[in-house]
Protein backbone atom coordinates (compact mmCIF):
# COMPACT_ATOMS: atom_id res chain seq x y z
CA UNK A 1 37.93 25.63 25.94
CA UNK A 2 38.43 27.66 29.10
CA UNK A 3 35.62 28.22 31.17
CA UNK A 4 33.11 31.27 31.39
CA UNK A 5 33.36 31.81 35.12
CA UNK A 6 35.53 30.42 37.76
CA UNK A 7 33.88 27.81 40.26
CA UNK A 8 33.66 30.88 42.99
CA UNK A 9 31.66 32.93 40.36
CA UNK A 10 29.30 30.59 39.76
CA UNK A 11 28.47 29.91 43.51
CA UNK A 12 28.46 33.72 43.93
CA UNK A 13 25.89 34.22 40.88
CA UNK A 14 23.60 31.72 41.80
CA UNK A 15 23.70 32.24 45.96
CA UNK A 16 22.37 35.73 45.06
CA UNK A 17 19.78 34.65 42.84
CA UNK A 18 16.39 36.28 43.94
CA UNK A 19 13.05 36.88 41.92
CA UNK A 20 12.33 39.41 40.01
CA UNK A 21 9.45 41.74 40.22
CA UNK A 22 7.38 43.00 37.14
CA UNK A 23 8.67 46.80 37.60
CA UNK A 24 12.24 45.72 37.99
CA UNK A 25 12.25 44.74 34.26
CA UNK A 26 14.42 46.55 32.61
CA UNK A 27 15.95 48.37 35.32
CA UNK A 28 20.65 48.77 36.06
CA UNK A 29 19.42 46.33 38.42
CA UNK A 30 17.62 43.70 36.21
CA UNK A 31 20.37 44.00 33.76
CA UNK A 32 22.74 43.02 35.78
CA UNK A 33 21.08 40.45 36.93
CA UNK A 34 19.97 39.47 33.27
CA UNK A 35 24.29 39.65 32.53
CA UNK A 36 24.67 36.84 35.47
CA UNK A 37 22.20 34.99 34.26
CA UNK A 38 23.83 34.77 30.60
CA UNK A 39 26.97 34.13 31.90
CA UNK A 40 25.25 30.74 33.78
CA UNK A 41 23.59 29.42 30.76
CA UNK A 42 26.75 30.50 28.64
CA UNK A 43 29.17 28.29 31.52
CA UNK A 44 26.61 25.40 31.76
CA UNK A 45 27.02 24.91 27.72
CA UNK A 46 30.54 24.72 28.26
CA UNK A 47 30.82 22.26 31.09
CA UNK A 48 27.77 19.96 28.89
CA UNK A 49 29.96 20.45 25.62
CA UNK A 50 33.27 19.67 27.12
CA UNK A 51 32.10 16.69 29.34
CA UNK A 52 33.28 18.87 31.89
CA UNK A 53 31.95 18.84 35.77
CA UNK A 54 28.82 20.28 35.71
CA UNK A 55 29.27 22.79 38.36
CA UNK A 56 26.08 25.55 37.21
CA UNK A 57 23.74 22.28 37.53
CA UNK A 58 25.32 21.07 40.71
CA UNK A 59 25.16 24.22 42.22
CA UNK A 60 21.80 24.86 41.52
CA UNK A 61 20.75 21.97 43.01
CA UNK A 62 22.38 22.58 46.21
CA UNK A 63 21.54 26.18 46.73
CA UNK A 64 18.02 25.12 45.16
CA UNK A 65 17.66 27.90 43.34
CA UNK A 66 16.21 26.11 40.41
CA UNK A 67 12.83 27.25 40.78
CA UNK A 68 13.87 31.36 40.13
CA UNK A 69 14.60 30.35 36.79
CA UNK A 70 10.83 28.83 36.66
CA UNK A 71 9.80 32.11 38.16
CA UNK A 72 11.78 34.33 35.45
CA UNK A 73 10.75 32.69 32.57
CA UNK A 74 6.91 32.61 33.44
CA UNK A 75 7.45 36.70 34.56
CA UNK A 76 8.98 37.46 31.09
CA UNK A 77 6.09 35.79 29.30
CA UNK A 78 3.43 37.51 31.45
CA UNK A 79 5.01 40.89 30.72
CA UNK A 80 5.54 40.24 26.88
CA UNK A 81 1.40 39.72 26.70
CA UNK A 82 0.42 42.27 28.86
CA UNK A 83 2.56 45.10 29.14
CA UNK A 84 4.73 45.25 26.08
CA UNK A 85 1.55 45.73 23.99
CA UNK A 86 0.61 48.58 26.38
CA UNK A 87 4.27 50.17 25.98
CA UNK A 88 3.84 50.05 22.33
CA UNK A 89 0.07 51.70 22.30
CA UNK A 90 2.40 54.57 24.43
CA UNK A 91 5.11 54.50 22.02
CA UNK A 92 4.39 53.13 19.14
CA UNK A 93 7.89 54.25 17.27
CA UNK A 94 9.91 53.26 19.61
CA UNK A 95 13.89 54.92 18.80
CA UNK A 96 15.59 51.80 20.22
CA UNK A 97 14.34 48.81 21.26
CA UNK A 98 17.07 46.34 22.45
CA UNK A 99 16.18 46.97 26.15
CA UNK A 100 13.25 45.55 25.02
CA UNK A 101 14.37 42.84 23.38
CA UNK A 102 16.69 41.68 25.66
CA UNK A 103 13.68 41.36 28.37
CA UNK A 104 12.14 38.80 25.90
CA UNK A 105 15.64 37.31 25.74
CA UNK A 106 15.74 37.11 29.08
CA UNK A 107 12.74 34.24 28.31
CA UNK A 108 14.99 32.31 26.56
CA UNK A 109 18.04 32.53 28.71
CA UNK A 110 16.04 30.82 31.68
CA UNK A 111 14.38 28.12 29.91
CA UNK A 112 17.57 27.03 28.25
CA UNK A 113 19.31 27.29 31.21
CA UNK A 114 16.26 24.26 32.74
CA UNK A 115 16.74 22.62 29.31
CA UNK A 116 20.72 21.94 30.19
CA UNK A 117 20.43 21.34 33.93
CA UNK A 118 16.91 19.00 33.94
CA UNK A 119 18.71 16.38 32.01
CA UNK A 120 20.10 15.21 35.14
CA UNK A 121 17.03 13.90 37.63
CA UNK A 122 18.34 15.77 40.74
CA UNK A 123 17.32 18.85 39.34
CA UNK A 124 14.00 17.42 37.87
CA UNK A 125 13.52 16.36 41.91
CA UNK A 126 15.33 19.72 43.18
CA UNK A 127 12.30 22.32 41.14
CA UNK A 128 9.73 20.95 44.00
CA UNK A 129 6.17 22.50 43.90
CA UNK A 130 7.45 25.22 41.43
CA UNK A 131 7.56 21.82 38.77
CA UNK A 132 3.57 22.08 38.33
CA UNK A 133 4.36 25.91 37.10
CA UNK A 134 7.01 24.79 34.94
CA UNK A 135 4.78 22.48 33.65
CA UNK A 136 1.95 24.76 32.55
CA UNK A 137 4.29 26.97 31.23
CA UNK A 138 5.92 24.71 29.23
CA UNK A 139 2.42 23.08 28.25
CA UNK A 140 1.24 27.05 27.03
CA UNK A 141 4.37 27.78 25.40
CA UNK A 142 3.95 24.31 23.36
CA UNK A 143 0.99 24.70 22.17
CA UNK A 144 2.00 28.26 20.16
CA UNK A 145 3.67 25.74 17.64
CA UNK A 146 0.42 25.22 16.45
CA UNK A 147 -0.37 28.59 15.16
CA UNK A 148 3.33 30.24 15.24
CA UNK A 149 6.11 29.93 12.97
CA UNK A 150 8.58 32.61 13.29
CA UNK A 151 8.64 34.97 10.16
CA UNK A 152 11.76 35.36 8.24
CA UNK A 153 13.53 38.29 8.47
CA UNK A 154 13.25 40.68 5.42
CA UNK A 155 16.07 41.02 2.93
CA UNK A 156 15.52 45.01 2.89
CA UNK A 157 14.98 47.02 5.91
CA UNK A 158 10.86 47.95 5.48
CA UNK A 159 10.39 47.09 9.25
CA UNK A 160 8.86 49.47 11.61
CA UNK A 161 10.70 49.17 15.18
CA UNK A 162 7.29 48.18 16.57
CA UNK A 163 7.35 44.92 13.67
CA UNK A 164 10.99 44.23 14.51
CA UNK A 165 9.91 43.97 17.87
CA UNK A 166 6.84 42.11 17.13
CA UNK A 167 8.90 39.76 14.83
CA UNK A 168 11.66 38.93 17.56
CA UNK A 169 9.06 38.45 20.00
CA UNK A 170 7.32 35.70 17.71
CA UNK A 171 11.08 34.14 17.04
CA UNK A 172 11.76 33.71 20.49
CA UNK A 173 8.59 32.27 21.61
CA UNK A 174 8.90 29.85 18.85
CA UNK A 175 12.30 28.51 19.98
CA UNK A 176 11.32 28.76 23.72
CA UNK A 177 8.61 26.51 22.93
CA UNK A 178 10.89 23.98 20.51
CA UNK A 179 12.90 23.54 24.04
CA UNK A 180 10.07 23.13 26.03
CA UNK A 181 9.36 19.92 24.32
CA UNK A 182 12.68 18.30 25.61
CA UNK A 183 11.65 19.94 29.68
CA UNK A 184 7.94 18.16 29.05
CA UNK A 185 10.15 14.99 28.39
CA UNK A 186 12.39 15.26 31.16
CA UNK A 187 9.18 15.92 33.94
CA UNK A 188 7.62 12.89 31.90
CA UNK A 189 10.64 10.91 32.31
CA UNK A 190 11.21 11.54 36.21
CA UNK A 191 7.49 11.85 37.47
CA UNK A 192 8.47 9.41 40.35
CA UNK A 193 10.35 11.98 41.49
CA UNK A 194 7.92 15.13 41.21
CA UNK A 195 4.83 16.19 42.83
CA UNK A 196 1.72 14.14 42.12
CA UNK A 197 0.28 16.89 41.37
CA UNK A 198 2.48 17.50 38.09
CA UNK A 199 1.34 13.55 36.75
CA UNK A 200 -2.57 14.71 37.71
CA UNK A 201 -1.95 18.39 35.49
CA UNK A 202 0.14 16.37 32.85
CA UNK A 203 -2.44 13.41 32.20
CA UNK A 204 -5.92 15.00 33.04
CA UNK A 205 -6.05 18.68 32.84
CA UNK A 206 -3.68 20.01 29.81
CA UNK A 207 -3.47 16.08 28.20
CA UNK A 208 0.22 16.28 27.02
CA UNK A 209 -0.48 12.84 24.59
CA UNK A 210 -2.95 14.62 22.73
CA UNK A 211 -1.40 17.80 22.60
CA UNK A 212 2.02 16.38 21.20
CA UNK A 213 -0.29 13.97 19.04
CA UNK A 214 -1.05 17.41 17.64
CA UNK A 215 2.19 18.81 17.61
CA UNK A 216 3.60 15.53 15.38
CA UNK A 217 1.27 16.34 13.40
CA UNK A 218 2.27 19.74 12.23
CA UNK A 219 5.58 18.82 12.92
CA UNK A 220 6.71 23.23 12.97
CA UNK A 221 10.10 22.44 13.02
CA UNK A 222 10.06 21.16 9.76
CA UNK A 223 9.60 24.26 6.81
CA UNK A 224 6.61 24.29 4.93
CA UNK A 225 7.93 22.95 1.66
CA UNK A 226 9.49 20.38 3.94
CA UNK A 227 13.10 21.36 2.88
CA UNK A 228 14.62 22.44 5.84
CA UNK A 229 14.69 21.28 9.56
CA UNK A 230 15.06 23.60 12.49
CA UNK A 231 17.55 22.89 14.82
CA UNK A 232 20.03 24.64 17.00
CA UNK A 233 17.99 27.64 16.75
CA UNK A 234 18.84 27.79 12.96
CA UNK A 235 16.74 26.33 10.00
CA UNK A 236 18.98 23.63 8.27
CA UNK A 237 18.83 21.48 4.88
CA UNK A 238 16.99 18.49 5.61
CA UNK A 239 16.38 14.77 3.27
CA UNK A 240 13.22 14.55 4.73
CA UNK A 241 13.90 11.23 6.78
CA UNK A 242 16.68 11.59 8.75
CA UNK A 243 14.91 11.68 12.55
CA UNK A 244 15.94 15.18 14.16
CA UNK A 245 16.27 15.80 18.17
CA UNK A 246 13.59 17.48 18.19
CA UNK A 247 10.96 14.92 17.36
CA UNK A 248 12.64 12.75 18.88
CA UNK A 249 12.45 14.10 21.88
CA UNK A 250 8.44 14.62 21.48
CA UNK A 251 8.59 10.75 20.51
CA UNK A 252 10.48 9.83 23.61
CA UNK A 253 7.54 11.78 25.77
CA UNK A 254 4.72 9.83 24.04
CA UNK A 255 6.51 6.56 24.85
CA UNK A 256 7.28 7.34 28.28
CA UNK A 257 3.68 8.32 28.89
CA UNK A 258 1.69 6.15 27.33
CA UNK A 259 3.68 2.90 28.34
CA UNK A 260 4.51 4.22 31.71
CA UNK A 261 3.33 2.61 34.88
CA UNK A 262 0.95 6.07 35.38
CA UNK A 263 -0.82 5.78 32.55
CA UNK A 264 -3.40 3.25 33.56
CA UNK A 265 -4.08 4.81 36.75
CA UNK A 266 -4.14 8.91 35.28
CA UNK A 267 -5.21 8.17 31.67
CA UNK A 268 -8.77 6.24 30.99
CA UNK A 269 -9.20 5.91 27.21
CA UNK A 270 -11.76 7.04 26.28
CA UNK A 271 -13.06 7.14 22.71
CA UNK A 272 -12.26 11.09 22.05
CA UNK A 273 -8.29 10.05 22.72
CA UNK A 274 -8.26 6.75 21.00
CA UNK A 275 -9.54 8.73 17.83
CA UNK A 276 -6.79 11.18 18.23
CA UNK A 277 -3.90 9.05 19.47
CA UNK A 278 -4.23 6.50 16.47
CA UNK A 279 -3.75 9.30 14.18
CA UNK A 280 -0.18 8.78 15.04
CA UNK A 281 -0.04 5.38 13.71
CA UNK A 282 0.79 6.08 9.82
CA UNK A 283 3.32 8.06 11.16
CA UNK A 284 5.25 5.66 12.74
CA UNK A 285 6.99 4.69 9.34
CA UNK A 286 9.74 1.61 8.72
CA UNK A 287 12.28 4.28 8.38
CA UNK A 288 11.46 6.08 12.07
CA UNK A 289 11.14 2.45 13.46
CA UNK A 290 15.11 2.03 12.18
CA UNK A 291 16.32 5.41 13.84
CA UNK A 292 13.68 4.70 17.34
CA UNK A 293 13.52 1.36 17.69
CA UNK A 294 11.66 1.77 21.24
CA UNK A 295 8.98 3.17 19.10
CA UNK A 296 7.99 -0.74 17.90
CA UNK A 297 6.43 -0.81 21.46
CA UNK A 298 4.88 2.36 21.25
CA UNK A 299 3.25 1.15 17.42
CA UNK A 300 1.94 -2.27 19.37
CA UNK A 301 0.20 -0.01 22.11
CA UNK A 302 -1.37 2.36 19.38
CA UNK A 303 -2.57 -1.02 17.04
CA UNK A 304 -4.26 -2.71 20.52
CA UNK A 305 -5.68 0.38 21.26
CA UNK A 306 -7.05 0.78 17.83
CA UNK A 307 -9.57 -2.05 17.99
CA UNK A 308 -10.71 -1.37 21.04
CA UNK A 309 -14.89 -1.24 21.29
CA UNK A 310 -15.04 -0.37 25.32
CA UNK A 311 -14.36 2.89 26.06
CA UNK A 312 -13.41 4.55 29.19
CA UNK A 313 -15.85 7.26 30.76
CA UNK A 314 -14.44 10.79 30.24
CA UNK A 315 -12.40 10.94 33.32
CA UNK A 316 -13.58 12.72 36.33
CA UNK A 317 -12.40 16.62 37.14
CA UNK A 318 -10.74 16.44 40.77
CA UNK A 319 -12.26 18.81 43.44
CA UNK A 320 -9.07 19.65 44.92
CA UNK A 321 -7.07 21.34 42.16
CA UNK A 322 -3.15 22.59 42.60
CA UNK A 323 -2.39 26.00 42.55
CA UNK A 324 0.18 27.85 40.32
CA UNK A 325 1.49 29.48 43.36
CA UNK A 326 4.43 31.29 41.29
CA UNK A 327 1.82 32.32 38.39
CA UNK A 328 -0.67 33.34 41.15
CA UNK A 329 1.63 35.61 42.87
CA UNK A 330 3.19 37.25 40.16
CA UNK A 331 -0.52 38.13 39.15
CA UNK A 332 -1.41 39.38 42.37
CA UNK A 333 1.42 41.17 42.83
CA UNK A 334 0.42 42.86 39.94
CA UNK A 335 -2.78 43.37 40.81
CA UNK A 336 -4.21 43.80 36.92
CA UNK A 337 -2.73 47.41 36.63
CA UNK A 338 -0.96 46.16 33.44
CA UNK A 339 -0.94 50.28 31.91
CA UNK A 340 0.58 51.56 35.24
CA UNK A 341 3.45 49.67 34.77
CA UNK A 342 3.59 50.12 31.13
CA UNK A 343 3.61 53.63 32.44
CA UNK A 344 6.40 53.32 35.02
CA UNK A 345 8.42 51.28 32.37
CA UNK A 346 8.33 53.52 29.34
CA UNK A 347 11.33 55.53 30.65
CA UNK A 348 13.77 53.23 30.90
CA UNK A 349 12.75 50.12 28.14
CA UNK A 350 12.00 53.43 24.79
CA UNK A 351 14.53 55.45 26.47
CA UNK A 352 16.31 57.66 24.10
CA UNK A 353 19.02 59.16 25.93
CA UNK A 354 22.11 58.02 24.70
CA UNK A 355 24.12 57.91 27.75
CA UNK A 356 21.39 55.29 29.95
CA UNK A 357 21.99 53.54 26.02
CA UNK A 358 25.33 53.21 26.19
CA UNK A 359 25.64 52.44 29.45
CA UNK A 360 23.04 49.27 29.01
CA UNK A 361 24.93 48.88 25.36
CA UNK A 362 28.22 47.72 27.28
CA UNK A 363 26.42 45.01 29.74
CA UNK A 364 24.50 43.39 27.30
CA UNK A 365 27.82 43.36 24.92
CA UNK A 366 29.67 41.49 27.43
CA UNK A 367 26.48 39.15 28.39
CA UNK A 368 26.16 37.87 25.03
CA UNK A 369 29.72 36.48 24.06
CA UNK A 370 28.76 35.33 20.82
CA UNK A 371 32.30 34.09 19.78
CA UNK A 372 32.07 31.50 22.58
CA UNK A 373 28.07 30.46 21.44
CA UNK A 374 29.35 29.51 17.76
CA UNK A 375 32.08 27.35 18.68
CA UNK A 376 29.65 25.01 21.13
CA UNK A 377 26.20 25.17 18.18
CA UNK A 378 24.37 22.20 18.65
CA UNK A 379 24.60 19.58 16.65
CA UNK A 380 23.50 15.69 16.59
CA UNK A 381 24.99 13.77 18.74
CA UNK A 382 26.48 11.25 16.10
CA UNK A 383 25.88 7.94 15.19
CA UNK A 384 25.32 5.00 17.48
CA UNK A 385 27.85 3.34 19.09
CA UNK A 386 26.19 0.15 18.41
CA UNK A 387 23.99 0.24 15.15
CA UNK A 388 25.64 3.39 13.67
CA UNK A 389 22.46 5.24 13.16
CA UNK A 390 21.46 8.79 14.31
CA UNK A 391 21.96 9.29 18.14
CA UNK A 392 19.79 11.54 20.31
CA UNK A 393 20.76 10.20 23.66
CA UNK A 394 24.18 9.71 25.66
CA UNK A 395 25.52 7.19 28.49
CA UNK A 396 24.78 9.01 31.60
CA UNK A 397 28.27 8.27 33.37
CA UNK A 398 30.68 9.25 31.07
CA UNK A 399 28.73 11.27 28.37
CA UNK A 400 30.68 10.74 25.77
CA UNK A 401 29.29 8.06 23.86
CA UNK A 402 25.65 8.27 22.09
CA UNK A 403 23.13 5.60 21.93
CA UNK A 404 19.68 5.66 19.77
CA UNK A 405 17.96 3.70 21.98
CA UNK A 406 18.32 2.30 25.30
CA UNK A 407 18.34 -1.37 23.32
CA UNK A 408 21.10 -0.33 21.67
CA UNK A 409 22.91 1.06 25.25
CA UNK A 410 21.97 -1.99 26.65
CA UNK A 411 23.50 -4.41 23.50
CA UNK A 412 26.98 -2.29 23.62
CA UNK A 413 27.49 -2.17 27.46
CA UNK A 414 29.85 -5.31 26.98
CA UNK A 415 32.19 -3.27 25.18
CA UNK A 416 31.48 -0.19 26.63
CA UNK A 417 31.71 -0.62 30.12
CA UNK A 418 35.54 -0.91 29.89
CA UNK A 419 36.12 2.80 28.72
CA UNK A 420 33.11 4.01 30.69
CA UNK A 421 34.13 6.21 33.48
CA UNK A 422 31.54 5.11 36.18
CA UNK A 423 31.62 7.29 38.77
């Protein structure tokens, strides 16, 4: 499959990379910069789907630009909470709203972007400070599972623009935060190489093992009359057994975590979290056990942990707390004036002319090369190479073959090592 952009593009696109302000959104300017930023993500699924050189990812750790996409993603979600409402109190029949909706897009775009590129450590290491912002981002975004499963679409067209809107918004924020569970595992997985401050945030303040104890609990990527499975950004025909990425990838967290080297110094049990960690015990079935095997550790942690009768104290609040400098300045930049901008922005995100239309029409039409997004959907990875079972994980160096567990990795390395292309 040929490529999206050619290696000079790419180093052009992201060298000019600069942050966004609140009243740029929606602006020629911001759209262009939103095509560019499509075109990346759109280029980095290529080169991860082809086994290609990852140039996008390279790139962005060089120029270390990884921390605008941070900054983009936690300005969209700021805007779509506090000024979209006030645009829609202004206009609340909006004519067209794509500007619009390509703003919350814009969301999306970043965080799948991080999604593709943190797999590899070097950009886990190369986000910095702006990691602890990524982190409560990715921590808020999360926990919306809880209370927000996207709405399907109805079969006639009895939506108002401002419920289309509404609706697309809630669809997007649900898949933002579906990918957001596979960033929390990759900053769990390389906390060695982030700011301490990101291991004090993830164990003490927003406690990520009870909030994804929660999350496997309602499990909202599975439908309510537990028939279908989301993944890919599509609702699928599930069994009802067969382990998807997705909570895998949440299972994979917990592990790293809990059996991590951090956990004794961040995480005191104390008896709140051992009654809401061993909730995840009856869930750790025979048949997940076959498709994780890692997980049998993970079930001997929760059972010792179970009869426990000396509790931790409820762990202390440090005095010195780290700032969300990107959050923070975003804010302050905007200085609470959310209806001025709402003002400012009405123009040009409800516009009705039909020239300013078709003019933003034509960049977002070649932004979003759909053709090229079908033919790379996401799908398992296919079975082990070793036990044959469903794989979520691939060798590192040559990224073609898939693995359940590192056991398994480990077991077929023998056989493996003479095709693998270690670089």
């Amino acid at each position: 499959m040929e490529s999206v952009l050619m290696p000079s593009e790419i180093e052009l696109f992201i060298d000019t990379m600069t942050p966004q302000t609140m009243k740029q959104l929606g602006s020629d300017q911001w759209l262009n910069w939103h095509n560019r930023l499509q075109k990346l993500n759109q280029e980095a699924v290529v080169e991860a789907a082809c086994i290609k050189d990852e140039h996008v990812k390279e790139t962005l750790v060089s120029f270390r630009k990884a921390p605008i996409l941070v900054h983009e993603a936690i300005l969209v979600n700021i805007w779509k909470y506090q000024v979209l409402p006030k645009l829609l109190k202004l206009e609340p029949a909006p004519k067209s709203t794509f500007i619009a909706y390509s703003i919350l897009y814009h969301e999306g775009v970043c965080i799948s972007l991080l999604e593709l590129v943190m797999y590899h450590s070097s950009c886990c290491e190369a986000l910095g400070d702006s990691a602890v912002d990524l982190l409560d981002y990715a921590c808020g975004v999360v926990s919306q599972l809880l209370s927000n499963k996207p709405q399907k679409k109805p079969t006639r067209n009895e939506e108002s623009a401002q419920q289309e809107l509404t609706r697309q918004r809630d669809v997007l924020t649900f898949s933002t935060g579906i990918r957001c569970l596979s960033i929390l595992r990759y900053l769990a997985e390389n906390l060695d190489k982030l700011p301490m401050a990101v291991c004090s945030r993830m164990y003490t303040t927003h406690d990520l093992p009870v909030l994804l104890t929660e999350v496997l609990l309602e499990r909202p990527w599975v439908s309510s009359d537990h028939s279908q499975q989301y993944v890919a950004d599509k609702w699928k025909d599930w069994d009802g057994e067969q382990l998807g990425q997705v909570e895998a990838q949440v299972w994979l967290t917990l592990h790293y975590m809990l059996l991590g080297p951090e956990c004794a110094r961040h995480y005191p049990i104390t008896k709140s979290r051992r009654n809401q960690l061993v909730r995840l015990l009856p869930m750790v079935t025979p048949s997940l056990l076959d498709q994780m095997v890692p997980l049998m550790e993970l079930k001997q942690w929760l059972c010792r942990m179970s009869f426990m009768e000396e509790f931790a104290s409820p762990p202390k609040l440090f005095l010195l707390e780290s700032v969300l400098e990107i959050k923070e300045n975003i804010l302050r930049e905007c200085g609470g004036k959310w209806k001025k901008i709402a003002e400012k922005q009405l123009s040009q995100i409800f516009t009705d002319d039909n020239e300013t239309l078709k003019e933003a029409a034509k960049k977002l039409n070649e932004a979003y090369n759909t053709d090229l997004l079908e033919q790379f959907e996401s799908k398992d990875g296919g079975p082990c190479a070793q036990c044959g079972n469903g794989a979520i994980q691939r060798c590192s160096q040559c990224k073609g073959t898939w693995y359940c567990s590192r056991a398994c990795q480990v077991a077929h390395w023998p056989d493996h090592k003479r095709c693998c292309q270690v670089h």
